[in-house]
PDB file of N, CA and C in Angstrom:
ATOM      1  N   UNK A   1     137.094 151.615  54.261  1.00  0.00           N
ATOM      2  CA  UNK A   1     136.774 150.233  54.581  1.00  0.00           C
ATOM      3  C   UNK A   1     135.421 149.865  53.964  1.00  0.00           C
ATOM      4  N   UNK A   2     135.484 148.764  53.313  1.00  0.00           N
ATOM      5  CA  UNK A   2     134.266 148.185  52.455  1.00  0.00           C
ATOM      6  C   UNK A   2     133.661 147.374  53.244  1.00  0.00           C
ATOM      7  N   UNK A   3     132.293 146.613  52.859  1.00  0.00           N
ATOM      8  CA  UNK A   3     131.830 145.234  52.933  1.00  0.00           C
ATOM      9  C   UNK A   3     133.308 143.752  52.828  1.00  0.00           C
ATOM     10  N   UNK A   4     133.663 144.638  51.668  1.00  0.00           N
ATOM     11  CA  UNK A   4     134.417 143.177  51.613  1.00  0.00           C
ATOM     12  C   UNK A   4     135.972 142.903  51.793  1.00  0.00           C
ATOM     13  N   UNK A   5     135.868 144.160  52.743  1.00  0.00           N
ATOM     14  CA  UNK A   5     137.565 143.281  54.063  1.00  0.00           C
ATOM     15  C   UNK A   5     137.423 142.484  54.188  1.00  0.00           C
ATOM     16  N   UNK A   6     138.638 141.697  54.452  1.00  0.00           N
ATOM     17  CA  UNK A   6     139.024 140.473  55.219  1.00  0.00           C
ATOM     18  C   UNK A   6     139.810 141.029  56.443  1.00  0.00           C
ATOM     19  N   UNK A   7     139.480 140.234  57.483  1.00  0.00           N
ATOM     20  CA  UNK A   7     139.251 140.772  58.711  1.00  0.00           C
ATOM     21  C   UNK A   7     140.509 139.599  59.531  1.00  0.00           C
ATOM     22  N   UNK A   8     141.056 139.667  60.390  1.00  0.00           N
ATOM     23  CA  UNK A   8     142.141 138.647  60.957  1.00  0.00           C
ATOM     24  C   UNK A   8     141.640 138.566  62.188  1.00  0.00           C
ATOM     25  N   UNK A   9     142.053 137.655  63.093  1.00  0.00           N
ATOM     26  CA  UNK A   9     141.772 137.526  64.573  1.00  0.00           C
ATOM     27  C   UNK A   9     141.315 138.619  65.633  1.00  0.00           C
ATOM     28  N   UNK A  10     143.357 139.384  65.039  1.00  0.00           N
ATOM     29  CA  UNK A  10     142.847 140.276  66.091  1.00  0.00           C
ATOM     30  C   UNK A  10     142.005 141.247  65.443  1.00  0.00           C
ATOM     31  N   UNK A  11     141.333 141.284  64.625  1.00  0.00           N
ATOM     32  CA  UNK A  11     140.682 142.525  63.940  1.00  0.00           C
ATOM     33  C   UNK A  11     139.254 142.648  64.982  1.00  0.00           C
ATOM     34  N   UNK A  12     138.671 140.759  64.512  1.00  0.00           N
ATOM     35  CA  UNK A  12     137.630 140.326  64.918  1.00  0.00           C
ATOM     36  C   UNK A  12     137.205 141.083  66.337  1.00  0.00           C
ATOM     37  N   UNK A  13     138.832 140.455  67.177  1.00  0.00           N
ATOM     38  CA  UNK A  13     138.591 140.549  68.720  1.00  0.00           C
ATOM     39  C   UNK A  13     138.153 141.846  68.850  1.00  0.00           C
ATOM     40  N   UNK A  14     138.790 142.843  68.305  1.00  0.00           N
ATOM     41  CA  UNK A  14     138.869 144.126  68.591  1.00  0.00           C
ATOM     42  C   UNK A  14     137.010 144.845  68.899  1.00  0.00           C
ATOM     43  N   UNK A  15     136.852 144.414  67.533  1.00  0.00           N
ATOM     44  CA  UNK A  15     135.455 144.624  66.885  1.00  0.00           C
ATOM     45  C   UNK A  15     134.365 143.784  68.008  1.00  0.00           C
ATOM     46  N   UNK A  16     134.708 142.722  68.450  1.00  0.00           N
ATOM     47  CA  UNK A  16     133.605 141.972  69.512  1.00  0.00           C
ATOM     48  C   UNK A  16     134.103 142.380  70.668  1.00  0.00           C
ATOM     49  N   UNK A  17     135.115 143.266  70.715  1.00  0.00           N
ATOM     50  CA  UNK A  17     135.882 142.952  72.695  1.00  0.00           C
ATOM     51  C   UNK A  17     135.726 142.210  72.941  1.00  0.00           C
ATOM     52  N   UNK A  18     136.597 140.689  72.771  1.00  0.00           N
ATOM     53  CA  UNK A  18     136.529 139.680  73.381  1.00  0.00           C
ATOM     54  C   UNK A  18     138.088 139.187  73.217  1.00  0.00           C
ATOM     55  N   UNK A  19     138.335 138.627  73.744  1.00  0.00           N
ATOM     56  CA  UNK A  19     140.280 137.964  73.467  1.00  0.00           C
ATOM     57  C   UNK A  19     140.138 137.328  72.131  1.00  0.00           C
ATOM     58  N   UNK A  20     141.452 137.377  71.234  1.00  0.00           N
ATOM     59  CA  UNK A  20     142.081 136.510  70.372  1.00  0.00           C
ATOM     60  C   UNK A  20     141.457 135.245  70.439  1.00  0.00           C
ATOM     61  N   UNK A  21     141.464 134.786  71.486  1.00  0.00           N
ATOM     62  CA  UNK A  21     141.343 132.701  71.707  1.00  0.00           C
ATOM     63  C   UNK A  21     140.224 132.276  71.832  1.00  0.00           C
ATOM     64  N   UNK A  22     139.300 133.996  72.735  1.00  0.00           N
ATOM     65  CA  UNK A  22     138.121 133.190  71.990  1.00  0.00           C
ATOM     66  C   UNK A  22     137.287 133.395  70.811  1.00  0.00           C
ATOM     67  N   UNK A  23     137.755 134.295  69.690  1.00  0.00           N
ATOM     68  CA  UNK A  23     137.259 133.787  68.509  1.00  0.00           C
ATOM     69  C   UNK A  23     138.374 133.162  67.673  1.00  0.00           C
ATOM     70  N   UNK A  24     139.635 132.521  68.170  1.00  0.00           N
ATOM     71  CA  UNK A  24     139.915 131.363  67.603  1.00  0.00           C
ATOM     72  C   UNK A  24     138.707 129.921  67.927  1.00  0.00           C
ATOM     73  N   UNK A  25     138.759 130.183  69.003  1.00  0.00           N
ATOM     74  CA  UNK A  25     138.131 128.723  69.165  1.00  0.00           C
ATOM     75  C   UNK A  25     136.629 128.811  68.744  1.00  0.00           C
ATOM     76  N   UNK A  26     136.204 130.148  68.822  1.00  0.00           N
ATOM     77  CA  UNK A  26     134.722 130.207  68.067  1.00  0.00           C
ATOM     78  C   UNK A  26     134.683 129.894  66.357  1.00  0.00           C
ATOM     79  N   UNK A  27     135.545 130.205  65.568  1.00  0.00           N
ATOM     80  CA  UNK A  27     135.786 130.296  64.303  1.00  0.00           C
ATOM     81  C   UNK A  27     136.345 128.352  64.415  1.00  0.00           C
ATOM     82  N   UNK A  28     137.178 128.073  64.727  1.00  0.00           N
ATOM     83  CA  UNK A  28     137.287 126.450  65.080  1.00  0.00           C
ATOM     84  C   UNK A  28     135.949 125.734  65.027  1.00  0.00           C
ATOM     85  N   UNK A  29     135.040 125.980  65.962  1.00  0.00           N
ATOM     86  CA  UNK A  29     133.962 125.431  66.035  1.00  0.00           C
ATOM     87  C   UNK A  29     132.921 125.233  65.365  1.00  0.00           C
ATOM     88  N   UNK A  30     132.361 126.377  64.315  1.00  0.00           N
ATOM     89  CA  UNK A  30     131.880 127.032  63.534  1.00  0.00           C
ATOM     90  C   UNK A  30     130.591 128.069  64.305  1.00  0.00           C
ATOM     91  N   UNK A  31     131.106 128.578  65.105  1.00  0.00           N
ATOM     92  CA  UNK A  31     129.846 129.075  65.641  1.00  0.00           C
ATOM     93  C   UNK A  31     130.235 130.674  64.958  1.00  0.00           C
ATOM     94  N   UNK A  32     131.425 131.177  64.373  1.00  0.00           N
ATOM     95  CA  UNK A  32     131.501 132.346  63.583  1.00  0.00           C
ATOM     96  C   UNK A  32     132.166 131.995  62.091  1.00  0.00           C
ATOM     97  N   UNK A  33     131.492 132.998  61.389  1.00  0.00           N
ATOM     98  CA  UNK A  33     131.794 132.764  59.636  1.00  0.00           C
ATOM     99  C   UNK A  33     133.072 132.746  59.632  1.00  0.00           C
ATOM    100  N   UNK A  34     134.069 131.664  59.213  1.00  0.00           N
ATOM    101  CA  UNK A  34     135.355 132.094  58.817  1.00  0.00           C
ATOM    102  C   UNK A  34     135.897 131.119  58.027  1.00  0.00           C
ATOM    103  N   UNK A  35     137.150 131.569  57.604  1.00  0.00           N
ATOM    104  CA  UNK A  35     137.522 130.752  56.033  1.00  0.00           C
ATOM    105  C   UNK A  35     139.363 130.814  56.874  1.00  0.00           C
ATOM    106  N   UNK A  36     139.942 129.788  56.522  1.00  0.00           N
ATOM    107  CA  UNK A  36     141.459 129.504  56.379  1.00  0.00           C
ATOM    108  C   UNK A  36     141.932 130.271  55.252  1.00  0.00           C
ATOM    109  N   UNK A  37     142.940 130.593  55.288  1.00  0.00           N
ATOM    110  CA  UNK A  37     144.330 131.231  54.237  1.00  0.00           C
ATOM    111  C   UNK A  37     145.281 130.417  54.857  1.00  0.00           C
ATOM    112  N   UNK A  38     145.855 129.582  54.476  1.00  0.00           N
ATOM    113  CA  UNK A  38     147.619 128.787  54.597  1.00  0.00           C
ATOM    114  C   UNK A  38     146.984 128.408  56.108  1.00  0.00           C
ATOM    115  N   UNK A  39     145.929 128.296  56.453  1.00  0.00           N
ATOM    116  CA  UNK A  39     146.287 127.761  58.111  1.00  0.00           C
ATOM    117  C   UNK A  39     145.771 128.774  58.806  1.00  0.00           C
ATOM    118  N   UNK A  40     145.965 129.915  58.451  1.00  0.00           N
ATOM    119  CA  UNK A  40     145.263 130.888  58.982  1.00  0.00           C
ATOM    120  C   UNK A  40     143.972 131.699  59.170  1.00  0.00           C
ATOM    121  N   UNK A  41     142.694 132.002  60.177  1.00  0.00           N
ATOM    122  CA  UNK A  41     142.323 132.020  60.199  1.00  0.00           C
ATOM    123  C   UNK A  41     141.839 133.420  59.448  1.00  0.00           C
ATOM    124  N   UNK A  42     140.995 133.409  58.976  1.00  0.00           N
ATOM    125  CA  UNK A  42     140.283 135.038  57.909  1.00  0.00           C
ATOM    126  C   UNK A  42     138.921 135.278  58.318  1.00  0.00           C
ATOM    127  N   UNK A  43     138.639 136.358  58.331  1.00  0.00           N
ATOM    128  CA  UNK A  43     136.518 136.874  58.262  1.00  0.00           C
ATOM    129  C   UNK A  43     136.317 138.262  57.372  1.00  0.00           C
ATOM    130  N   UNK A  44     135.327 137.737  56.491  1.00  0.00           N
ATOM    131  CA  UNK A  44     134.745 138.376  56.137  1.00  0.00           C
ATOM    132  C   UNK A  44     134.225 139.887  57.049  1.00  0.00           C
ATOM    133  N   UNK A  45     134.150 140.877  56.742  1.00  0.00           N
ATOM    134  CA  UNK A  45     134.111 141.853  57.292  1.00  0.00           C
ATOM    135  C   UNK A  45     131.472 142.285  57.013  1.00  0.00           C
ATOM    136  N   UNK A  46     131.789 141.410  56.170  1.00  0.00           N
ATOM    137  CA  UNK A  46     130.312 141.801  55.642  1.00  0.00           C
ATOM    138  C   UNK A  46     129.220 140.673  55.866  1.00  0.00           C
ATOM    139  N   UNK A  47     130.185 138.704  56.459  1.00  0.00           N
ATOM    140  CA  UNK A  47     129.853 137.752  57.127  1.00  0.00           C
ATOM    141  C   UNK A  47     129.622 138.370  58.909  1.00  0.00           C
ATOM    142  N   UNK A  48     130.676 138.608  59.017  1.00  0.00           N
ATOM    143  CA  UNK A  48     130.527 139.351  60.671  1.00  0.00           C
ATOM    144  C   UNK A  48     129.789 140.423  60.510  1.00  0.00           C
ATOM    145  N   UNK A  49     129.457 141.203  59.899  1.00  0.00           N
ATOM    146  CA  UNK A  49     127.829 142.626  60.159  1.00  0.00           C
ATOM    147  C   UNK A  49     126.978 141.487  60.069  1.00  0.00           C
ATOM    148  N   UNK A  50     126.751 140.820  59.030  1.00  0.00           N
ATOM    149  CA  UNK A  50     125.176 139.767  58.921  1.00  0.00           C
ATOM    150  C   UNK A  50     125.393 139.181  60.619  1.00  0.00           C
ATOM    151  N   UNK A  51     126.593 138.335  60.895  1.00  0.00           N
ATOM    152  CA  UNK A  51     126.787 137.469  62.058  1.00  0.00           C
ATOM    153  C   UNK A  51     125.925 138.075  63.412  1.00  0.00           C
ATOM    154  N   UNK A  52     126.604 140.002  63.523  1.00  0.00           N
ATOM    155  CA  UNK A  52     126.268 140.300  64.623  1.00  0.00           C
ATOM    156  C   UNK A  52     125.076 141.123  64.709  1.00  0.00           C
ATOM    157  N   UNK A  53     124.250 141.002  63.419  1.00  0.00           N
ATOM    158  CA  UNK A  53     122.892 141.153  63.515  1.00  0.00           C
ATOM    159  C   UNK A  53     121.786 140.091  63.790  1.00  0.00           C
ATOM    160  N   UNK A  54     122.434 139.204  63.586  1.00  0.00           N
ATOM    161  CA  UNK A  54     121.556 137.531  64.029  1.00  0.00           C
ATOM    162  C   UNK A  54     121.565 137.425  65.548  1.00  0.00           C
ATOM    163  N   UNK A  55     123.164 138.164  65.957  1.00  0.00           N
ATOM    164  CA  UNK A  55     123.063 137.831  67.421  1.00  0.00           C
ATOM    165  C   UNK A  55     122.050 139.071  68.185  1.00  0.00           C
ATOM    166  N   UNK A  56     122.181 139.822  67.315  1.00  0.00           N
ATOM    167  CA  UNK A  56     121.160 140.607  68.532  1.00  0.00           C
ATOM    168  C   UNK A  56     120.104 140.826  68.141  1.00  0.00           C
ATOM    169  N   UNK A  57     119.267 140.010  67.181  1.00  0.00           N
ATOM    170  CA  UNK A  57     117.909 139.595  67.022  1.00  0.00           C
ATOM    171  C   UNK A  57     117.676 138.418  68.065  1.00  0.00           C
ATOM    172  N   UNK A  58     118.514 137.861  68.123  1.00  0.00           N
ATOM    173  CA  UNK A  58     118.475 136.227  68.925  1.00  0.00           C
ATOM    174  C   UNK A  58     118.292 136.771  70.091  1.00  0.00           C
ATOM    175  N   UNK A  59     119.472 137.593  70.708  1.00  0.00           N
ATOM    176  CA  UNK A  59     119.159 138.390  72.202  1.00  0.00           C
ATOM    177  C   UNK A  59     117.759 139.131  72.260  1.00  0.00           C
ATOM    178  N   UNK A  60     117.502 140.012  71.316  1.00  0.00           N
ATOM    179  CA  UNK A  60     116.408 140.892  71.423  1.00  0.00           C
ATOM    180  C   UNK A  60     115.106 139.588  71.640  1.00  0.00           C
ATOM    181  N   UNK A  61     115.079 138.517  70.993  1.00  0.00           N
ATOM    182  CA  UNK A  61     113.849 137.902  70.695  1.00  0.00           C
ATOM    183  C   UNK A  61     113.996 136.983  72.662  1.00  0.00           C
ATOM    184  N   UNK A  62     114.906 136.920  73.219  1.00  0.00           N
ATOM    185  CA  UNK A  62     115.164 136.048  74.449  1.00  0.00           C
ATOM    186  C   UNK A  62     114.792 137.471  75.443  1.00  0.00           C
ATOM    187  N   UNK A  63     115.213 137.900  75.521  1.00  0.00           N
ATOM    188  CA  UNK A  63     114.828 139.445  76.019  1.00  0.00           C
ATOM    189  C   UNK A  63     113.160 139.908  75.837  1.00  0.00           C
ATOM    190  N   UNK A  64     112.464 139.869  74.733  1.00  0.00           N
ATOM    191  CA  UNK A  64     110.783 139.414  75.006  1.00  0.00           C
ATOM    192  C   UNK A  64     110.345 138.778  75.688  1.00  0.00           C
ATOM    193  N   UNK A  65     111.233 137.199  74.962  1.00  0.00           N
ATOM    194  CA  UNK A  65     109.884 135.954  75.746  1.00  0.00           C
ATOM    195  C   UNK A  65     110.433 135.982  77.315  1.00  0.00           C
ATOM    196  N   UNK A  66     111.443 136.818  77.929  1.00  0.00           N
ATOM    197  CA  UNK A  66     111.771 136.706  79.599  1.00  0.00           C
ATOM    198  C   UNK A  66     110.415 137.709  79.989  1.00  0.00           C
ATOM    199  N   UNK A  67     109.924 138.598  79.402  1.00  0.00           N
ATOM    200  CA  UNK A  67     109.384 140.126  80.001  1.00  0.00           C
ATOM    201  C   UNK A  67     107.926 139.420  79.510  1.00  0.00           C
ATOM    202  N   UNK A  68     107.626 138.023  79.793  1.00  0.00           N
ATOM    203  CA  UNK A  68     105.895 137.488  79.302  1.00  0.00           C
ATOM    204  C   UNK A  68     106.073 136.672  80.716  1.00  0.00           C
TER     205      UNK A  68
END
């Protein structure tokens, strides 16, 4: 497995433990990197590592300013 899989729903879910629907509706929204094929939803496998390093800088940095 490379950087540059393409990754499907349930791949995503698997990888976040979270249900199918909600990274349909996250990828809908744009709050995660994703691209259509025919209607169907796709991710980058190397958009989601960048994605879930933003999120846990974002947590880590909310997690400081609580402990001031």
């Amino acid at each position: 497995m490379t950087n540059e899989e393409v990754l499907k729903i349930k791949d995503v879910a698997a990888l976040l433990k979270v249900g199918e629907k909600t990274i349909y509706s996250m990828a809908q929204s744009g709050e995660l990197p994703a691209f259509k094929v025919r209607g169907q939803w796709r991710f980058s496998r190397k958009d989601m590592d960048e994605w879930i390093e933003k999120q846990k800088e974002a947590t880590q940095g909310l997690s400081e300013d609580e402990g001031k």
